[in-house]
N, C-alpha and C. Protein backbone atom coordinates (compact mmCIF):
# COMPACT_ATOMS: atom_id res chain seq x y z
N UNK A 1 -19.25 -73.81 51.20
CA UNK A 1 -19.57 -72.42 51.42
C UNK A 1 -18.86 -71.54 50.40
N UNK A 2 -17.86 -71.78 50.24
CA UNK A 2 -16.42 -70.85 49.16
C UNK A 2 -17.21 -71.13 48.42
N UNK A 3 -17.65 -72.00 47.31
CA UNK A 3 -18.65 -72.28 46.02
C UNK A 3 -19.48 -71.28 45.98
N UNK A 4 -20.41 -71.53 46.92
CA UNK A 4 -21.85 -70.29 46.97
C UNK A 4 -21.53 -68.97 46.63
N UNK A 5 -20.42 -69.09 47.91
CA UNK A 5 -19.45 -67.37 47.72
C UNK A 5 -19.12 -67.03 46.43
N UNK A 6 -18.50 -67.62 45.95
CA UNK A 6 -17.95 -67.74 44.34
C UNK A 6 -19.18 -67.70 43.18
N UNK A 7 -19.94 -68.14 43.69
CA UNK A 7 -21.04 -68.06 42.69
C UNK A 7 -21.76 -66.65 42.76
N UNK A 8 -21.73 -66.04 43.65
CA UNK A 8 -22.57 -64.31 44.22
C UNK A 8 -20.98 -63.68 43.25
N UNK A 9 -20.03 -64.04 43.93
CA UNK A 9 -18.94 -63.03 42.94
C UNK A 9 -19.49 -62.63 41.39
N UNK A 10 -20.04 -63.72 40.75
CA UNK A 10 -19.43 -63.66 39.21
C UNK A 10 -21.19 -63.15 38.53
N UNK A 11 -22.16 -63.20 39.51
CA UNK A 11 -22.92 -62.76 39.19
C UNK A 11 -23.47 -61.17 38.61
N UNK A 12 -23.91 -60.83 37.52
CA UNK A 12 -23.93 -59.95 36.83
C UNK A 12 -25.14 -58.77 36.76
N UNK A 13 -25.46 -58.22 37.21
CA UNK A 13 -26.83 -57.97 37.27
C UNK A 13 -26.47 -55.91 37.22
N UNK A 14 -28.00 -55.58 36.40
CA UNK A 14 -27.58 -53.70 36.58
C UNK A 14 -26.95 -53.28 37.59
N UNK A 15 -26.41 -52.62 37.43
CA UNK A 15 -25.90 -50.93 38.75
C UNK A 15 -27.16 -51.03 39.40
N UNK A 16 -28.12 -50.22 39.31
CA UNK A 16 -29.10 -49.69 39.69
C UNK A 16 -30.41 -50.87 40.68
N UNK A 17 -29.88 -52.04 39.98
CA UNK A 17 -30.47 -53.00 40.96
C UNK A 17 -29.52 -53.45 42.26
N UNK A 18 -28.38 -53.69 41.79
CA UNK A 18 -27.53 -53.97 42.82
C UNK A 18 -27.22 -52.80 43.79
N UNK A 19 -27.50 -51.62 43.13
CA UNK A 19 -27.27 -50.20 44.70
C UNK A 19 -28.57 -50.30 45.20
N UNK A 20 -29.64 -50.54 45.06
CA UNK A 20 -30.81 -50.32 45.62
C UNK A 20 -30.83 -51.86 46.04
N UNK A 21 -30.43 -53.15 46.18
CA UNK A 21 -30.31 -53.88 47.15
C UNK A 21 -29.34 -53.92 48.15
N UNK A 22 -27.99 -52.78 47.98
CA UNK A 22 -26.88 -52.91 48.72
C UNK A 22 -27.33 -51.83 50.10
N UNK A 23 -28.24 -50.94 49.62
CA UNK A 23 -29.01 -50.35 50.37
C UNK A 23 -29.72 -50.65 51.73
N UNK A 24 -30.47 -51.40 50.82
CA UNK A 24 -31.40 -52.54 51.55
C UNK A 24 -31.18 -53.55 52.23
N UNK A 25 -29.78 -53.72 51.81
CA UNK A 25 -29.07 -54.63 52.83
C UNK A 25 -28.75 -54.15 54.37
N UNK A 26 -28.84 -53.26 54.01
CA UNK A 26 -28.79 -52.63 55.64
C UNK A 26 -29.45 -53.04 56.69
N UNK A 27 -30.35 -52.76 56.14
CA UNK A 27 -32.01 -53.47 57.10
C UNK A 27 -32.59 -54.46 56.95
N UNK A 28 -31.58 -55.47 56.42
CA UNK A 28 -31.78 -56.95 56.24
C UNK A 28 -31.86 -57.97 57.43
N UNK A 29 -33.20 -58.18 57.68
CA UNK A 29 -33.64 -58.99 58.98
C UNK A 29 -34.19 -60.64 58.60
N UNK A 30 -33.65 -61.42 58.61
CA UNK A 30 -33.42 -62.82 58.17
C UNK A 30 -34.88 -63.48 58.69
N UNK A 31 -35.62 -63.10 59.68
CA UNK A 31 -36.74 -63.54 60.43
C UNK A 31 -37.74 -62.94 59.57
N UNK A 32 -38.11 -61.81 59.47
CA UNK A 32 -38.80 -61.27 58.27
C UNK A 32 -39.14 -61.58 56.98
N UNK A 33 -37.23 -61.24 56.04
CA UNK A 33 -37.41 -61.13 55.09
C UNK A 33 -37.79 -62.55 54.13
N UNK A 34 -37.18 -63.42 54.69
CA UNK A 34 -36.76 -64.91 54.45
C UNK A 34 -38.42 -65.75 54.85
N UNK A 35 -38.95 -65.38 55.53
CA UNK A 35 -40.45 -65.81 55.53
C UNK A 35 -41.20 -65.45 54.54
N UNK A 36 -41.06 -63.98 54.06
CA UNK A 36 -41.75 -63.27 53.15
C UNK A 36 -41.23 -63.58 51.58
N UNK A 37 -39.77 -64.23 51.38
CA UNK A 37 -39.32 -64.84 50.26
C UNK A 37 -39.73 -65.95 50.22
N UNK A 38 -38.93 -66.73 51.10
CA UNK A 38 -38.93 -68.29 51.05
C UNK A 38 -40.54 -69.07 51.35
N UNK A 39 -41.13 -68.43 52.23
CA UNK A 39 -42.57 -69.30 52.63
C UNK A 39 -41.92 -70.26 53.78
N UNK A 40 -40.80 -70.39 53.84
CA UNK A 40 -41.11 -71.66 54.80
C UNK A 40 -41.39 -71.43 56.18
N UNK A 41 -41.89 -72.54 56.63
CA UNK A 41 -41.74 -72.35 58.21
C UNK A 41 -41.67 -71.96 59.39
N UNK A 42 -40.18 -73.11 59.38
CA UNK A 42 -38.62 -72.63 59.71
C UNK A 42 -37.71 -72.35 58.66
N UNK A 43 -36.88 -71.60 59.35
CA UNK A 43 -35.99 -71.15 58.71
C UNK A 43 -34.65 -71.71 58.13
N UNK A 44 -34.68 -72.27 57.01
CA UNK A 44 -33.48 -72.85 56.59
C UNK A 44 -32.38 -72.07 56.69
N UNK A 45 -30.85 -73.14 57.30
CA UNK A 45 -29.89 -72.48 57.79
C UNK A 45 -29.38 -71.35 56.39
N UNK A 46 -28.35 -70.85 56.25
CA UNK A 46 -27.70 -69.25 55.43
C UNK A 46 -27.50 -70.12 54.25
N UNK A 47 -26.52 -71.47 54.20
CA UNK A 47 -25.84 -72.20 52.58
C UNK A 47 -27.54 -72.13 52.09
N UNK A 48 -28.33 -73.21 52.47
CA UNK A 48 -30.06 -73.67 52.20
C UNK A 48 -30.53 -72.50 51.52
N UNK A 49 -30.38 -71.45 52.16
CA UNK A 49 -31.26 -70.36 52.29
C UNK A 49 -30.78 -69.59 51.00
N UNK A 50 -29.67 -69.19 50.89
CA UNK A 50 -28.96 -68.71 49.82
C UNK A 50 -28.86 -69.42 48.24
N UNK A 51 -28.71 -70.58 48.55
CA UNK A 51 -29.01 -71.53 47.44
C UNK A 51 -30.42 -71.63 46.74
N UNK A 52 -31.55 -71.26 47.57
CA UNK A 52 -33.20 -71.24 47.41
C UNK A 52 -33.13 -69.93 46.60
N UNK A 53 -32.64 -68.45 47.57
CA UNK A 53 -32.25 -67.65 46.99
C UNK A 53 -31.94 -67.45 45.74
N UNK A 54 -31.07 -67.96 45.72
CA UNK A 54 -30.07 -67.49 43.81
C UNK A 54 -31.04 -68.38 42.83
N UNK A 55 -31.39 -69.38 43.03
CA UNK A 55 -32.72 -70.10 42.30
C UNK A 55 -33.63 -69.15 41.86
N UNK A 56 -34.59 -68.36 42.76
CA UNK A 56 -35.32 -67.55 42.50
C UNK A 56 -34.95 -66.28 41.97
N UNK A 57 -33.41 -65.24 42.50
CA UNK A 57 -33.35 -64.47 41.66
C UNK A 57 -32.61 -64.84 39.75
N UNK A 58 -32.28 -65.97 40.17
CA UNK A 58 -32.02 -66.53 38.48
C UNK A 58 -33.40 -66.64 37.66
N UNK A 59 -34.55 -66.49 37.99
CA UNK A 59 -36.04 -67.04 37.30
C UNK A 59 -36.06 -65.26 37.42
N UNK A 60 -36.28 -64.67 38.44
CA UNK A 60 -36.35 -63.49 38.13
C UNK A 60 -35.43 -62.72 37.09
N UNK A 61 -34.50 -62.77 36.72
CA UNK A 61 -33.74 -62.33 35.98
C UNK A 61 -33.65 -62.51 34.91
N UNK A 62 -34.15 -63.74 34.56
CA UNK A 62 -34.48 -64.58 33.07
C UNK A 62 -36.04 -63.87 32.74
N UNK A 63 -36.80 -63.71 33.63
CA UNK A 63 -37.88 -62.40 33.46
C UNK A 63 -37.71 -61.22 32.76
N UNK A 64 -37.30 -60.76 33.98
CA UNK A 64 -36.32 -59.12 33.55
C UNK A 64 -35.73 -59.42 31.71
N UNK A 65 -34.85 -59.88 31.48
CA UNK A 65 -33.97 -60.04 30.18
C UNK A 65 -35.29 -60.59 29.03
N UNK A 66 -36.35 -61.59 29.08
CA UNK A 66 -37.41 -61.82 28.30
C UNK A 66 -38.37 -60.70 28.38
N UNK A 67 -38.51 -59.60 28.82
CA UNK A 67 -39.82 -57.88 29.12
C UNK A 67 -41.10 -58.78 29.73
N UNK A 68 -40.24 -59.91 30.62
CA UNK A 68 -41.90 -60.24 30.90
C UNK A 68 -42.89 -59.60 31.84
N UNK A 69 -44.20 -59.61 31.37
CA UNK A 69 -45.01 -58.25 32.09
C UNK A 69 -45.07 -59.23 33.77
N UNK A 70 -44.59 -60.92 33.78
CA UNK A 70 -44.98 -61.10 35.52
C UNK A 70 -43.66 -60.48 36.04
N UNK A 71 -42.50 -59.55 35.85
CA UNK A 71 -41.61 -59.50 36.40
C UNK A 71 -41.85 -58.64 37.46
N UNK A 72 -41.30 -58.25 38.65
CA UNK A 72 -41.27 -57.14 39.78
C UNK A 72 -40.21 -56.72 39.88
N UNK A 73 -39.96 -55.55 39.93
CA UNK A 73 -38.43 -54.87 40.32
C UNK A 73 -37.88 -55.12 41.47
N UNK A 74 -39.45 -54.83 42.66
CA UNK A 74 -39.43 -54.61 43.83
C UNK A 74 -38.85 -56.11 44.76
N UNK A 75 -39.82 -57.32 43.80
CA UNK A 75 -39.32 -58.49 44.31
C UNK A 75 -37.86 -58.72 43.78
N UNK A 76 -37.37 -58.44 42.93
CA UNK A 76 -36.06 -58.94 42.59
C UNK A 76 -35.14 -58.19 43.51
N UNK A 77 -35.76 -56.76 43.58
CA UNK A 77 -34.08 -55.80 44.66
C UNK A 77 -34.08 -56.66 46.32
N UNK A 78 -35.86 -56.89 46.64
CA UNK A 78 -35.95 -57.63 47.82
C UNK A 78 -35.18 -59.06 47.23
N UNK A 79 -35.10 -59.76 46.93
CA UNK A 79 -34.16 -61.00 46.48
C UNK A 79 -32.55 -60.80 46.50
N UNK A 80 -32.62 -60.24 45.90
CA UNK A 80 -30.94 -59.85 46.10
C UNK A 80 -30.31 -58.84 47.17
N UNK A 81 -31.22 -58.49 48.43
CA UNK A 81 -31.19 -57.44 49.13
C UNK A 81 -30.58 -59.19 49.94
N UNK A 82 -31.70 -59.98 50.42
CA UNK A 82 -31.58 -61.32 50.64
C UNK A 82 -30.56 -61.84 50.94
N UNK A 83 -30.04 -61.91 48.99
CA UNK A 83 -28.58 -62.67 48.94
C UNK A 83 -27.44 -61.80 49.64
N UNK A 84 -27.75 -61.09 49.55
CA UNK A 84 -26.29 -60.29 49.99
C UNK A 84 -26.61 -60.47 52.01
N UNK A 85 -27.89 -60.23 52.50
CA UNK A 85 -27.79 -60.72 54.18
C UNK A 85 -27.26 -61.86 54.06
N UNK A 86 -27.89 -62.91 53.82
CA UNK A 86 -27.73 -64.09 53.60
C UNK A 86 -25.91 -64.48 53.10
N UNK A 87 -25.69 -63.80 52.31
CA UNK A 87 -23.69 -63.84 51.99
C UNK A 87 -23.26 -63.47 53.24
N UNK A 88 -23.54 -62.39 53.70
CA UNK A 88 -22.94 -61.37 54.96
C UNK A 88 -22.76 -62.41 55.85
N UNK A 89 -23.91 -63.47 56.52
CA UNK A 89 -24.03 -64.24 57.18
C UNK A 89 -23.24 -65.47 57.54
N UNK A 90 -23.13 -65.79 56.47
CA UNK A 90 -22.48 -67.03 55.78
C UNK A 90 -21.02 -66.73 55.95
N UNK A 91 -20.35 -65.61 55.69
CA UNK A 91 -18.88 -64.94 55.55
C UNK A 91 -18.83 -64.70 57.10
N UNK A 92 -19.54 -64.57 57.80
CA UNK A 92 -19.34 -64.13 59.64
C UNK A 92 -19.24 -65.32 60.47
N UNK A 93 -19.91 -66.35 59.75
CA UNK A 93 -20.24 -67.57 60.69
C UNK A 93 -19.11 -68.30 61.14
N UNK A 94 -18.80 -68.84 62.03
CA UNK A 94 -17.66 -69.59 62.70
C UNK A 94 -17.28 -70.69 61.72
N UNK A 95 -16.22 -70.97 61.77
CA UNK A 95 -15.59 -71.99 60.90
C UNK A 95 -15.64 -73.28 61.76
């Protein structure tokens, strides 16, 4: 779990994307959002889920940095709106 954690630390990404997902983190509903990212199912537990996560906003981001015209803003702030429920989660859970 500390790894994953450690890996969201060092991650680098605009101001302006990261306040408009820290936002959004507010109203971060794991039943929802995580169907509408991930596709699956069920719901893979928070490490699974987060790890699927950072996969996809790493492809998104390698987008963003190449001007590619498939990129979305909207899907990337929803992605990292994600990671950060998904961290929140993970940091609350019982040891």
């Amino acid at each position: 779990m500390r790894d994953i954690l450690g890996l969201l630390a060092h991650l680098r990404r605009p101001r302006l994307l990261i306040r408009a997902a820290r936002i959004g983190a507010v109203n971060y509903r794991r039943d929802t959002h995580l169907h509408r990212l991930l596709g699956y199912s069920s719901l893979p537990r928070s490490g699974a889920a987060l790890m699927r996560l950072i996969e996809v906003e790493a492809d998104l981001d390698e987008k963003r940095r190449n001007d590619d015209a498939g990129y979305s803003v909207s899907r990337h702030v929803e992605v990292l709106m994600a990671m950060m429920g998904e961290a929140q989660l993970l940091r609350n859970a019982p040891r």
